[in-house]
Every structure is written in structure tokens, then in C-alpha cells.
Protein backbone atom coordinates (compact mmCIF):
# COMPACT_ATOMS: atom_id res chain seq x y z
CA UNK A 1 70.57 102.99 137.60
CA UNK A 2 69.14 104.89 134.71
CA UNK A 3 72.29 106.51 134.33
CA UNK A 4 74.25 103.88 133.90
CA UNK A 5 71.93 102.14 131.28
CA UNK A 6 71.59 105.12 128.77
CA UNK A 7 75.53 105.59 129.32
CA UNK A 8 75.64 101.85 127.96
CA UNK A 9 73.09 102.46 125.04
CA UNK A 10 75.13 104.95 123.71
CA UNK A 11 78.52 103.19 124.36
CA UNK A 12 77.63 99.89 122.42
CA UNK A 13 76.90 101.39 119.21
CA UNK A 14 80.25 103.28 119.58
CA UNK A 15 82.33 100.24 120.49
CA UNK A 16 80.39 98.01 117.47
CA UNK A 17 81.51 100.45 115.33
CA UNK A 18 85.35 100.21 116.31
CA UNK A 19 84.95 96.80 115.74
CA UNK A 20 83.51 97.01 112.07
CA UNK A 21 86.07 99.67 111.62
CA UNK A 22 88.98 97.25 113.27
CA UNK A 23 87.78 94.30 111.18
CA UNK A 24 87.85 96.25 108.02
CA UNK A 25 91.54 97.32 108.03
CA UNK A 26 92.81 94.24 109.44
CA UNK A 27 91.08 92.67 105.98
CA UNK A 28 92.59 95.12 103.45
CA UNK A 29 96.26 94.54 104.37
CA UNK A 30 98.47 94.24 102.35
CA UNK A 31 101.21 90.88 102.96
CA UNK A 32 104.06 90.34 101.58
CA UNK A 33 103.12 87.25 99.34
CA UNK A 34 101.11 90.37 97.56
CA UNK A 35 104.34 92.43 97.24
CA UNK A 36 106.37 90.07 96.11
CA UNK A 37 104.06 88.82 93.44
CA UNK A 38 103.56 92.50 92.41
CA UNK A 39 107.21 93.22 91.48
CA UNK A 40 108.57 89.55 90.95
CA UNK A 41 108.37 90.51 87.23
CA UNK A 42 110.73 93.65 87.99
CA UNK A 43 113.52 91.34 88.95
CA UNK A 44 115.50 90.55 86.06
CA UNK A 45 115.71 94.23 85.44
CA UNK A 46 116.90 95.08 88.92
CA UNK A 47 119.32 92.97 88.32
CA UNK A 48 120.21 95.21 84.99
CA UNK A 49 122.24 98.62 84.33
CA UNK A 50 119.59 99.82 83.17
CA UNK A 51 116.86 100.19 80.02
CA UNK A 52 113.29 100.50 79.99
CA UNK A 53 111.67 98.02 82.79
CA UNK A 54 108.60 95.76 80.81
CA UNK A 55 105.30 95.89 81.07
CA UNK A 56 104.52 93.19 83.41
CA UNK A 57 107.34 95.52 86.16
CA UNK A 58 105.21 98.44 85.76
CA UNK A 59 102.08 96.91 85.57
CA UNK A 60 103.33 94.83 89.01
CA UNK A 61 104.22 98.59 90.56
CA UNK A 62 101.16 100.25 89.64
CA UNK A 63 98.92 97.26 90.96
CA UNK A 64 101.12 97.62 94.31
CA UNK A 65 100.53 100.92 94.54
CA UNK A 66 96.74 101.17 94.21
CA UNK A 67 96.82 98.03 96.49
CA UNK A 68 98.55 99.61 99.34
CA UNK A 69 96.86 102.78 100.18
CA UNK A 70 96.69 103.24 104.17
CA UNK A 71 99.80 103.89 106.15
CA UNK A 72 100.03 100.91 107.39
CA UNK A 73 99.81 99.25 104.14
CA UNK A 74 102.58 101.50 102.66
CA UNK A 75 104.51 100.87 105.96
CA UNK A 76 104.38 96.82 104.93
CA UNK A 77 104.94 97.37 101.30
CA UNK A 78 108.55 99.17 102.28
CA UNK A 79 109.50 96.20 104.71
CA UNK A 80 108.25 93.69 102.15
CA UNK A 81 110.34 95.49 99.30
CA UNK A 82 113.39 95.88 101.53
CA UNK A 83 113.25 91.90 102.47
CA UNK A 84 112.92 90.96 99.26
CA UNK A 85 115.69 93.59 97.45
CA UNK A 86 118.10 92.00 100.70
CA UNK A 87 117.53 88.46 99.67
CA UNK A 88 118.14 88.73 95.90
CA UNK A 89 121.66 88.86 94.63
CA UNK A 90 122.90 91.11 91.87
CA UNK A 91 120.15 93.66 92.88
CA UNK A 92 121.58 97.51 90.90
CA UNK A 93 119.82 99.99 93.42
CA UNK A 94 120.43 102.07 91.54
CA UNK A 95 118.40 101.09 88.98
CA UNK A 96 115.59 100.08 91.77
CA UNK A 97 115.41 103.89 92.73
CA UNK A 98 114.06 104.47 89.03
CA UNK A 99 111.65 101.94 88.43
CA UNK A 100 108.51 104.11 89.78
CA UNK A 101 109.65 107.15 87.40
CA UNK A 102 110.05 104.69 84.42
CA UNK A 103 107.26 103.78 85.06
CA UNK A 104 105.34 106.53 85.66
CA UNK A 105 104.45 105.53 89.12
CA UNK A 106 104.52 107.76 92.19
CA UNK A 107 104.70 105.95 95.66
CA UNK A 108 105.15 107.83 98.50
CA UNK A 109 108.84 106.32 99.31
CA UNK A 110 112.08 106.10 97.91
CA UNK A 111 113.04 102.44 96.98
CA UNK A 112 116.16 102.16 98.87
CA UNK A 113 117.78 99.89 101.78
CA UNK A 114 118.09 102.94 103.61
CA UNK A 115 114.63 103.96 103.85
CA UNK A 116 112.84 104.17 107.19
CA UNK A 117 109.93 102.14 106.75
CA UNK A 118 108.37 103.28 109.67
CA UNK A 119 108.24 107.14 108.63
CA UNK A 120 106.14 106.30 105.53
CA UNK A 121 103.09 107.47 105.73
């Protein structure tokens, strides 16, 4: 019986932990209500052949970026971005592909329709 009891003292500990842990990334997510409002400003120049993008576009990809840091997060942000570049008419990939470089942003993914959301890590 003693075992069993200091095999449970040190197991609760461990599985409150998981659970703190669990809690904690399951808060920080990222949705896609936060994605779209971070590159809604990017728009009219996706729709464009090109230029600078404004401030507000790179200020909306750099806020995305910092905001989606875990896998999981990044993995979201690509389905998000995809969803939303699928349901906009006019979109120039093209000029999608550049907006990170233009604005001196570096996410981990390549902007694109074809990209495997599930391989970013």
C-alpha cells in the first residue's frame, strides 16, 4: 500500500503540471478572427500588380508574426491565410508571395495556395 501512495505523490504533481502546461497553449492560440484582422489592411494591395504595401500591411504582418510563434500557431496562421486569400477575388499571388520581403518580415512559410499547412513548423 505504501507503494502505491508515494507512486501517486509523485504522479499528481506531474499530471497538474500537464494541465497548467495544456491550459496555457490552448490560451495563446492564435484564431483566425486574429489573422484576418492582422492582414485585412494588406488587401487592397493583394489585389494590386504591385508597389510598396502601406504601413498598416506591414505593420498587420509583423503583429501576425510575433503573435503566432508555436507550431501550432503558425500551422493556423497558414490555414487562416489560405481561407481568406481563397475567398477574396482579384487576389495577385504573386504579389502575396512578396509582402513579407517588402516588408521586411520573415515567417517561416511561403504565402501561397499551394503550401502545406501542416508541414509548417
Amino acid at each position: 500500500m505504501m507503494a502505491s501512495t508515494t507512486f501517486l505523490n509523485k504522479l499528481v504533481p506531474v499530471f497538474l503540471l500537464c494541465m497548467v502546461v495544456a491550459a496555457t497553449m490552448a490560451e495563446s492560440a492564435i484564431t483566425c478572427g486574429q489573422v484576418t484582422q492582422s492582414v485585412s489592411p494588406c488587401i487592397p494591395y493583394a489585389r494590386s500588380t504591385g508597389g510598396a504595401p502601406t504601413a498598416a500591411c506591414c505593420s498587420g504582418i509583423r503583429s501576425l508574426n510575433d503573435a503566432a510563434r508555436t507550431t501550432p500557431d503558425r500551422q493556423t496562421a497558414c490555414k487562416c491565410l489560405k481561407a481568406i486569400a481563397g475567398s477574396i477575388s482579384g487576389i495577385n499571388y504573386g504579389v502575396v508571395a512578396g509582402i513579407p520581403g517588402k516588408c521586411r518580415v520573415n515567417i517561416p512559410f511561403k504565402l501561397s495556395l499551394s503550401t502545406d499547412c501542416n508541414s509548417v513548423k
